[in-house]
N, C-alpha and C. Protein backbone atom coordinates (compact mmCIF):
# COMPACT_ATOMS: atom_id res chain seq x y z
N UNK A 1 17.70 40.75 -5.45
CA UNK A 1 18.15 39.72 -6.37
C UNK A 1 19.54 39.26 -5.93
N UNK A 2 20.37 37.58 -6.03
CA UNK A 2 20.92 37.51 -5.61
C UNK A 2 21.67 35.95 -7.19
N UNK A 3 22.70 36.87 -7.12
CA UNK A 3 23.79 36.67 -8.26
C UNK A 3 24.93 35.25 -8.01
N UNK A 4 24.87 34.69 -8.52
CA UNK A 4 26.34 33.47 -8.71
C UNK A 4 26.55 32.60 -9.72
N UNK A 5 27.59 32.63 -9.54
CA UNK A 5 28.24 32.35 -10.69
C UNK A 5 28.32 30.86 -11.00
N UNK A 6 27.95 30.12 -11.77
CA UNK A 6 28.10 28.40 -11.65
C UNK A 6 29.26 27.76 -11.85
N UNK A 7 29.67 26.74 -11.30
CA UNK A 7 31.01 26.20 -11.96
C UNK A 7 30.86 25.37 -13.07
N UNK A 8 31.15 26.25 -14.35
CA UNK A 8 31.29 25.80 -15.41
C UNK A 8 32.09 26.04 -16.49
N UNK A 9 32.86 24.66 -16.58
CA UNK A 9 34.13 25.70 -18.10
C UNK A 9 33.24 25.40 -19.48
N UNK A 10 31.85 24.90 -19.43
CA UNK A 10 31.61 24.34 -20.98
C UNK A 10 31.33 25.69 -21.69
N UNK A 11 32.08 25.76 -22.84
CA UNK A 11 32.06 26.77 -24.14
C UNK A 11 33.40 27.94 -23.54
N UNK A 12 34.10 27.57 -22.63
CA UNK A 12 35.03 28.67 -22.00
C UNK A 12 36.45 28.19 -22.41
N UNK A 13 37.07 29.38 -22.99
CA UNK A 13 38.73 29.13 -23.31
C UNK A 13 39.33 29.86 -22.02
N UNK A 14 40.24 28.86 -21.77
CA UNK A 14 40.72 29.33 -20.44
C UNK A 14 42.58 29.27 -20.78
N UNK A 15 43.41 30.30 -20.31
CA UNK A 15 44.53 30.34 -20.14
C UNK A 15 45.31 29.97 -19.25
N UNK A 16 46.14 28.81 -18.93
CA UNK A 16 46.96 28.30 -18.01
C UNK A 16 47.92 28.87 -18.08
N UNK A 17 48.53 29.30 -17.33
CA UNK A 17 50.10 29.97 -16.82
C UNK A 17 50.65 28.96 -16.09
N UNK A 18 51.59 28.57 -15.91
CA UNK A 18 52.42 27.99 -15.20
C UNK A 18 53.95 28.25 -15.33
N UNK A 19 54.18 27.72 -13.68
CA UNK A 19 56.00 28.27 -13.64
C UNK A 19 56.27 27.05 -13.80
N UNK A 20 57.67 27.05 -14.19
CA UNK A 20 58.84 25.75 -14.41
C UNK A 20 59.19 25.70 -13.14
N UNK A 21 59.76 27.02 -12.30
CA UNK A 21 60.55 26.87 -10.89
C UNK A 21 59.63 26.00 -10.28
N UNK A 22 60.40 25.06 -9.44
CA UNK A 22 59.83 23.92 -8.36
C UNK A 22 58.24 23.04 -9.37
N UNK A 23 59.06 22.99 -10.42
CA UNK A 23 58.27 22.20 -11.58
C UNK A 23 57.14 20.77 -10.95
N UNK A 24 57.91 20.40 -10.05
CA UNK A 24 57.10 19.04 -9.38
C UNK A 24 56.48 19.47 -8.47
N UNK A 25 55.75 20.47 -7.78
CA UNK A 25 55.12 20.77 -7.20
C UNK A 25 53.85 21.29 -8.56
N UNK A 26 54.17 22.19 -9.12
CA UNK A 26 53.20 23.20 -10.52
C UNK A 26 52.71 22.11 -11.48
N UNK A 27 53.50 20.81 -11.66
CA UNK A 27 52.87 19.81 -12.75
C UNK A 27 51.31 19.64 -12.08
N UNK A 28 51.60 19.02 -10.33
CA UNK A 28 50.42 18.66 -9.97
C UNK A 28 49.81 19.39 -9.76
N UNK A 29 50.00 20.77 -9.25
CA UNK A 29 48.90 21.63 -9.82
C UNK A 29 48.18 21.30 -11.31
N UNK A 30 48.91 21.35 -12.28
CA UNK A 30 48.30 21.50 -13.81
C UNK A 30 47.84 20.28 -13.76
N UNK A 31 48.30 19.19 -13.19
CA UNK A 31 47.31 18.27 -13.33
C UNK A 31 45.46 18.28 -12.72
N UNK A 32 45.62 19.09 -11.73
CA UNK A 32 44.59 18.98 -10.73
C UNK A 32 43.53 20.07 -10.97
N UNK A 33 44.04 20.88 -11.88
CA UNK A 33 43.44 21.99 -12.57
C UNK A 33 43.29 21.62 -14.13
N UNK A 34 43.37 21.19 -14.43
CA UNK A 34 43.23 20.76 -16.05
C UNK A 34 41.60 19.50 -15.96
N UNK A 35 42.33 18.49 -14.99
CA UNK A 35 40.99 17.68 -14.51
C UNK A 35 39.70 18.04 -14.47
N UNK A 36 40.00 19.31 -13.18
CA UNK A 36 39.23 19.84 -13.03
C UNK A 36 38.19 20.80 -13.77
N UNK A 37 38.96 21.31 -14.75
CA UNK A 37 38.32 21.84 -15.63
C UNK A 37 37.42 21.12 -16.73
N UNK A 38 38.52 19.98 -16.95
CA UNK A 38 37.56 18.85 -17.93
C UNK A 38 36.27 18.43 -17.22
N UNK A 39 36.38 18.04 -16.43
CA UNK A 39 35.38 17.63 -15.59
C UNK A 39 34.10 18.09 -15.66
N UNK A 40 34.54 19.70 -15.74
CA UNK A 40 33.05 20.64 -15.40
C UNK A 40 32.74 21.13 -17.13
N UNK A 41 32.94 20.52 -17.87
CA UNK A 41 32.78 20.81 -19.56
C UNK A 41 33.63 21.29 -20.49
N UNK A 42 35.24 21.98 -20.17
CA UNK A 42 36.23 22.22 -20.83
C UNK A 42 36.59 21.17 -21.98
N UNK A 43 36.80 21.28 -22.81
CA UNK A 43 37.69 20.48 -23.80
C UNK A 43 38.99 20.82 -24.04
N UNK A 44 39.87 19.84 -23.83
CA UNK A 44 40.92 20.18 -24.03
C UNK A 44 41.62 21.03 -25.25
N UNK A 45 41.09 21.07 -25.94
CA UNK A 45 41.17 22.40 -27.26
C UNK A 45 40.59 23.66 -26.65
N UNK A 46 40.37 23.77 -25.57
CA UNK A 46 39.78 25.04 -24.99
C UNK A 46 41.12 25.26 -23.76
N UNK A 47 41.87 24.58 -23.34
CA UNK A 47 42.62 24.76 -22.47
C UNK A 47 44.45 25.25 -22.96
N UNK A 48 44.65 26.09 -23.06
CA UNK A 48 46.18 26.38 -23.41
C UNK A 48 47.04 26.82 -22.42
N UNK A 49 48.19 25.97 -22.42
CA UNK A 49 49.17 26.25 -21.32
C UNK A 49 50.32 26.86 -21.58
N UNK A 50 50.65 27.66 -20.78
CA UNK A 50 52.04 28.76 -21.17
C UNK A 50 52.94 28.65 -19.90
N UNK A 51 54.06 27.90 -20.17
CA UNK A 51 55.17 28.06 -18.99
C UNK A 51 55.97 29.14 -19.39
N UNK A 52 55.88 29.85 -17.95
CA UNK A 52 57.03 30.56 -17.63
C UNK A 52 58.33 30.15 -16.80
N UNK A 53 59.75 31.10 -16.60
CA UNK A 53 60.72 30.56 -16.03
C UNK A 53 60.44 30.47 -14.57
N UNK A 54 59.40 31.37 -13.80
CA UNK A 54 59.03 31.32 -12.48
C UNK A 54 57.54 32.28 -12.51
N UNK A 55 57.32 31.93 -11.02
CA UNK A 55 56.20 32.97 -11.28
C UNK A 55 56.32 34.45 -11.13
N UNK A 56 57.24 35.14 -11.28
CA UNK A 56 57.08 36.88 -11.12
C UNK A 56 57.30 36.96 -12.53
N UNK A 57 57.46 35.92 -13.26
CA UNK A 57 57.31 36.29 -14.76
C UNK A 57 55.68 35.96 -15.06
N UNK A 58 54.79 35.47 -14.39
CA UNK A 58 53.27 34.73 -14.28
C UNK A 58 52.19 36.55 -14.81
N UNK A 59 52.53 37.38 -13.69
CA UNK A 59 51.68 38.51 -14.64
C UNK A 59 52.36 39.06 -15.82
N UNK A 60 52.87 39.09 -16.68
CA UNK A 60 53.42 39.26 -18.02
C UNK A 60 53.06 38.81 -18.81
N UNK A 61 52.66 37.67 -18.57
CA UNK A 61 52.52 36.72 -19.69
C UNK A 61 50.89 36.91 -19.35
N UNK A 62 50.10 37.11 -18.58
CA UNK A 62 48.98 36.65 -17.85
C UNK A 62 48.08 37.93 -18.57
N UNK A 63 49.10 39.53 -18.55
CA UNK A 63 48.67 40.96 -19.09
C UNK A 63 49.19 40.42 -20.32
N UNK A 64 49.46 40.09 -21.40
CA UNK A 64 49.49 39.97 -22.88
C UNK A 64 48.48 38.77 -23.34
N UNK A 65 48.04 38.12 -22.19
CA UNK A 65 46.94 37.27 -22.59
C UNK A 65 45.85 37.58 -22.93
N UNK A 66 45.54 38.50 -21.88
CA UNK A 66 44.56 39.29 -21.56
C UNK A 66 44.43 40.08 -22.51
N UNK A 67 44.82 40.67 -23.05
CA UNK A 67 44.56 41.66 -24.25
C UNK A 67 44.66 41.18 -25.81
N UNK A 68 44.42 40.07 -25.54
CA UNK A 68 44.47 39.37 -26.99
C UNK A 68 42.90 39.05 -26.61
N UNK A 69 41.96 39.60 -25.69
CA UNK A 69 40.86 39.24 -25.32
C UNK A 69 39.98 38.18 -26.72
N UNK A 70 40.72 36.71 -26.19
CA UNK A 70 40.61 35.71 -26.62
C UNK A 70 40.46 34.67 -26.09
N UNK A 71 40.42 35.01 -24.51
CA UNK A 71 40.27 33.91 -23.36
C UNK A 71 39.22 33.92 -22.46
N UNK A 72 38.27 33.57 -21.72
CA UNK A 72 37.13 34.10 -20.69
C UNK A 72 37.98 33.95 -19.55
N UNK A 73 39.40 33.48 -19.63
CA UNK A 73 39.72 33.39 -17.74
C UNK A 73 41.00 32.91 -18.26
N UNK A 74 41.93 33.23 -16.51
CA UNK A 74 43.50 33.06 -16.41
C UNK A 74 43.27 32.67 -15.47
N UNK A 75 44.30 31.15 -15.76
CA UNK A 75 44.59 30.08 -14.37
C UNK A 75 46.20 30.54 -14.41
N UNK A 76 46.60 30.84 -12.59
CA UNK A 76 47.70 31.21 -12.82
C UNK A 76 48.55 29.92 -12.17
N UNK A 77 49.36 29.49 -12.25
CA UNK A 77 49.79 27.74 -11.27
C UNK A 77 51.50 28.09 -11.32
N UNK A 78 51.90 27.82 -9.66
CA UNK A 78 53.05 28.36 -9.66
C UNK A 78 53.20 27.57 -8.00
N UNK A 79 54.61 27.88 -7.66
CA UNK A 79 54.66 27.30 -6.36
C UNK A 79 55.89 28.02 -6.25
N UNK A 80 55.83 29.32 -4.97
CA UNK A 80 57.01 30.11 -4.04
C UNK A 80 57.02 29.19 -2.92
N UNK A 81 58.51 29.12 -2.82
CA UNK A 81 58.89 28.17 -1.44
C UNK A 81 59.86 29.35 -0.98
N UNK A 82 59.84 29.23 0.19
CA UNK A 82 60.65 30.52 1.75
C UNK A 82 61.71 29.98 1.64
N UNK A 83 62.68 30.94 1.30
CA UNK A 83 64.28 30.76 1.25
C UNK A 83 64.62 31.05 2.79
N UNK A 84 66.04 31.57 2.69
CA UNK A 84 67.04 32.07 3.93
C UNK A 84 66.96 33.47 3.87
N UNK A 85 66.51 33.99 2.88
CA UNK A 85 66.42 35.39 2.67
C UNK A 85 65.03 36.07 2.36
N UNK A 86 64.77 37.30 2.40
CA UNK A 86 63.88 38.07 2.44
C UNK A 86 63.36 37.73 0.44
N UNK A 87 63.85 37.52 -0.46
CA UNK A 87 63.65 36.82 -1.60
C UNK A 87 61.94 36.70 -1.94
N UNK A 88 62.27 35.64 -0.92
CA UNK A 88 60.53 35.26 -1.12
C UNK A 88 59.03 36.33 -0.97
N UNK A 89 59.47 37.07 -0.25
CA UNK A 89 58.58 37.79 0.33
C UNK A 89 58.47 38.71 -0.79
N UNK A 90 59.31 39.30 -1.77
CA UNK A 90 59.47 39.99 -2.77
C UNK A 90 58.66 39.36 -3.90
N UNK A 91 59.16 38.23 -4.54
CA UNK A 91 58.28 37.34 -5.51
C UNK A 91 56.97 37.01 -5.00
N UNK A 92 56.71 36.61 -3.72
CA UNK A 92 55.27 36.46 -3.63
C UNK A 92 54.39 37.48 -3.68
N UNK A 93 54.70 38.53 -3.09
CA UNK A 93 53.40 39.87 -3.06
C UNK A 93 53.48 40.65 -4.78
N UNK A 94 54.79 40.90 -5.28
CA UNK A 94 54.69 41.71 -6.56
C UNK A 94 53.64 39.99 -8.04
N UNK A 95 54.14 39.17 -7.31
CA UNK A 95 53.50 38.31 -8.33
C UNK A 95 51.40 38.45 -7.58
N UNK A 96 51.39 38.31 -6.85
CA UNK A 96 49.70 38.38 -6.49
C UNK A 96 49.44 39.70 -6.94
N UNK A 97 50.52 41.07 -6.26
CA UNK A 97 49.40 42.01 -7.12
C UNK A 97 49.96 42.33 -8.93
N UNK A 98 50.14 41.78 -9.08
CA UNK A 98 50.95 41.93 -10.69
C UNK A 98 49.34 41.50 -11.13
N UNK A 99 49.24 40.06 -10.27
CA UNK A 99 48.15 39.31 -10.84
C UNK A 99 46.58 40.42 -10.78
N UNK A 100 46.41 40.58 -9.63
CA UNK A 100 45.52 41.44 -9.51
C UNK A 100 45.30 42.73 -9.94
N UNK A 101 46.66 43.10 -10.52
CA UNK A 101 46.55 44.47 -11.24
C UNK A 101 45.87 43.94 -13.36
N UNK A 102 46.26 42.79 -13.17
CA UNK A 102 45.95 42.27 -14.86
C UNK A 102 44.43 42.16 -15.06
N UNK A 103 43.76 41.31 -13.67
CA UNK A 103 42.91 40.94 -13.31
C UNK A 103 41.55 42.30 -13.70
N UNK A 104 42.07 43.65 -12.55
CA UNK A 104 41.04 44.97 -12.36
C UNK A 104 41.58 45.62 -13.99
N UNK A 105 42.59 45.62 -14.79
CA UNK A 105 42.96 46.32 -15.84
C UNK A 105 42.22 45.81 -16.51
N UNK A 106 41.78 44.71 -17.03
CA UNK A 106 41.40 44.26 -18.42
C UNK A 106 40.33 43.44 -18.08
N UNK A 107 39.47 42.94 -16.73
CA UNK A 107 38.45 42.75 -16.35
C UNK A 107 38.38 41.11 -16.72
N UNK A 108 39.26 40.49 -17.42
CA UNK A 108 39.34 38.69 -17.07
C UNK A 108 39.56 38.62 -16.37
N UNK A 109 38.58 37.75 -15.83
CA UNK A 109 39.29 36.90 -14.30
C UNK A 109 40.50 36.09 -14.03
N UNK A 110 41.09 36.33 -13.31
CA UNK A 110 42.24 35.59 -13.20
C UNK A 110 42.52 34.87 -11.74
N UNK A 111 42.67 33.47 -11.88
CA UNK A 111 42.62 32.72 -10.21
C UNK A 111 44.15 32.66 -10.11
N UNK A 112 43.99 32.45 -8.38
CA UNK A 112 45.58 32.59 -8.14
C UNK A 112 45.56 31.43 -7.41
N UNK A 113 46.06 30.53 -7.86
CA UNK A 113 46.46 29.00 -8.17
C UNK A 113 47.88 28.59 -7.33
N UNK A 114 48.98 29.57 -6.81
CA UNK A 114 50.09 30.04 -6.73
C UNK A 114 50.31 29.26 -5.44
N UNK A 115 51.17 28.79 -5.05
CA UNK A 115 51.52 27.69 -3.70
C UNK A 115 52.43 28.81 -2.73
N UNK A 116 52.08 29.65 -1.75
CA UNK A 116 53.38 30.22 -1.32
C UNK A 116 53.55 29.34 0.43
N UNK A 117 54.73 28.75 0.52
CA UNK A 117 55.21 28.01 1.22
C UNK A 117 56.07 27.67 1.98
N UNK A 118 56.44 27.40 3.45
CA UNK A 118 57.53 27.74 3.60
C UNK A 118 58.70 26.64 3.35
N UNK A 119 58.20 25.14 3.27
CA UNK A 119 58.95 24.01 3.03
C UNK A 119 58.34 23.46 2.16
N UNK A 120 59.32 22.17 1.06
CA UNK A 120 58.73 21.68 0.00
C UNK A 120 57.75 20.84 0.66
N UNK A 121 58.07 20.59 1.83
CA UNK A 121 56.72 19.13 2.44
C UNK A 121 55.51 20.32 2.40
N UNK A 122 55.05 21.49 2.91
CA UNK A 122 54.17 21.78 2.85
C UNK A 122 53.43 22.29 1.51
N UNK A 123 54.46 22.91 0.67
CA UNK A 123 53.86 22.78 -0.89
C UNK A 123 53.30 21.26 -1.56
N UNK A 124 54.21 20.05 -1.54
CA UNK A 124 53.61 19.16 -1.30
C UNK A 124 52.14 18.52 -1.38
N UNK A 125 51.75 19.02 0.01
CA UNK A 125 50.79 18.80 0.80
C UNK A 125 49.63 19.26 0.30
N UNK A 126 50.06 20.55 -0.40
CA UNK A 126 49.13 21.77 -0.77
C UNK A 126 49.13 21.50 -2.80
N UNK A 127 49.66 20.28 -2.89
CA UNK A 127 49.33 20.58 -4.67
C UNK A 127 49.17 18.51 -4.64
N UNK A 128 48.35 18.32 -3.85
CA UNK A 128 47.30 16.79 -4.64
C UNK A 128 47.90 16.15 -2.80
N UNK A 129 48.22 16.65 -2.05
CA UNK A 129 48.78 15.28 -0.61
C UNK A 129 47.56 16.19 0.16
N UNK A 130 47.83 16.13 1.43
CA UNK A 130 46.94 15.61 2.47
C UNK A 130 46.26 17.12 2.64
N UNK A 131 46.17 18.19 2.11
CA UNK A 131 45.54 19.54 2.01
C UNK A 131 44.98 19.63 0.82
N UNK A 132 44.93 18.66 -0.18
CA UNK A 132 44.46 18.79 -1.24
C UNK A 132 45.34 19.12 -2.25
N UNK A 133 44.53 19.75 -3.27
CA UNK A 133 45.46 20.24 -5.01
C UNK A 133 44.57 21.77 -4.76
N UNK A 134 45.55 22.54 -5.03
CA UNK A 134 45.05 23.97 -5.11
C UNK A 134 45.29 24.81 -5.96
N UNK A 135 45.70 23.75 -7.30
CA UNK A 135 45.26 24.17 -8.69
C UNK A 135 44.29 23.63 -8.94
N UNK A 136 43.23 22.83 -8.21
CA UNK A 136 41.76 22.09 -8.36
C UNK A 136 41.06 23.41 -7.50
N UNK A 137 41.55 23.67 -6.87
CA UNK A 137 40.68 25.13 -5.77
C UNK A 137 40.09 25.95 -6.35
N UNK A 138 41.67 26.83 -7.60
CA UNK A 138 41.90 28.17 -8.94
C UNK A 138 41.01 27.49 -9.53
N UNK A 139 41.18 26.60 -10.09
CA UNK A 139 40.25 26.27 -11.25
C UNK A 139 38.48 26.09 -10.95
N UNK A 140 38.34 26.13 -9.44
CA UNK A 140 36.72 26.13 -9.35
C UNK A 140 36.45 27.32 -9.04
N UNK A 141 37.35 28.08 -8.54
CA UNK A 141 36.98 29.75 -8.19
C UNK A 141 36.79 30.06 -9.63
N UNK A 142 37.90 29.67 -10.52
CA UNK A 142 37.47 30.79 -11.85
C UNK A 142 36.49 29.94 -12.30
N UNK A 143 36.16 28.76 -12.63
CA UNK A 143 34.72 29.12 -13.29
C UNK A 143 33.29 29.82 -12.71
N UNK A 144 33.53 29.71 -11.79
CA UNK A 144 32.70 30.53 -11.28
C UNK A 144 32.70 31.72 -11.37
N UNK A 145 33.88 32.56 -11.19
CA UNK A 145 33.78 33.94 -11.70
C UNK A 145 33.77 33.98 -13.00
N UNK A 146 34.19 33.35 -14.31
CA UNK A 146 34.00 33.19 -15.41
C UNK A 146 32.38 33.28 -15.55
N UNK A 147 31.80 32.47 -15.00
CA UNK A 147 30.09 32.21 -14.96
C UNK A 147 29.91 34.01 -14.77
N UNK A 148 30.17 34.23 -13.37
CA UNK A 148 29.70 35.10 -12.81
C UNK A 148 29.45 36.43 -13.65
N UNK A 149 30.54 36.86 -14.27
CA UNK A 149 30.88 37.97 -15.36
C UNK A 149 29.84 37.85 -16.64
N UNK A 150 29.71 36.75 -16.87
CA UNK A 150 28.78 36.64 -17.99
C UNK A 150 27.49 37.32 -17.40
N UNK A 151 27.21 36.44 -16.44
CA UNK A 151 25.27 36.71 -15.81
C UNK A 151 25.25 38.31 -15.57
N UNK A 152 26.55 39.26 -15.05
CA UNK A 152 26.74 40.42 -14.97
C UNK A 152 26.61 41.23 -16.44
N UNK A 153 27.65 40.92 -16.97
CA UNK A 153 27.42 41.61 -18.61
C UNK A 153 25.89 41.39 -19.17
């Protein structure tokens, strides 16, 4: 037998996270992920968005979501850009497994939506310019694992 998950948000409350840091890069994420979700049957009364001050604050908010098990899925939308210093490298890995530790703890899915980058042209590029929107990416991975978890349970 062979299992997958459909892309579908219809009847699914989904949790948006988003960072403020490098805000004009994360809007178009939320834009491109919100779309996207409408698109595939979400209603916007099913979609709630929570800014944080950056993203290593993104699993905190992402683990208290989660346990209000009131959501079928966590969109996480954020954008790390590469400083002069070792900085970045710190916020990007503790924020993915922060994410992935929320993710295996409490068994919602959670997409990682997250831009890590080394210049603003290539974040850019990577949230609606010439690589696409990759808060439109998060948002088709999780309905699908959203789907997926159900057909499993």
């Amino acid at each position: 037998m062979e299992y997958r998950g459909q892309v579908t948000a219809k009847g699914k409350k989904v949790a948006i996270i988003i960072s403020r840091f490098n805000e004009t890069v994360s809007v178009r994420l939320l834009e491109g992920a919100s779309e996207t979700l409408l698109q595939h049957g979400a209603t916007e009364s099913a979609l709630d968005v929570f800014w944080t001050p950056g993203s290593f604050e993104i699993p905190l908010v992402a683990s208290a979501i989660a346990r209000k098990d009131k959501y079928d899925g966590i969109l996480a939308l954020g954008c790390i850009i590469r400083g002069e210093t070792p900085h970045f490298d710190y916020i990007a890995a503790e924020t993915a497994k922060g994410l992935a530790r929320v993710m295996m703890d409490s068994g919602v899915p959670v997409a990682f939506g997250i831009i890590t980058a080394d210049t603003m042209d290539q974040a850019v590029d990577r949230a609606g310019g010439k690589h696409g929107n990759k808060g439109r990416l998060a948002a088709l991975g999780l309905m699908e694992m959203m789907d997926l978890l159900k057909v499993i349970k």
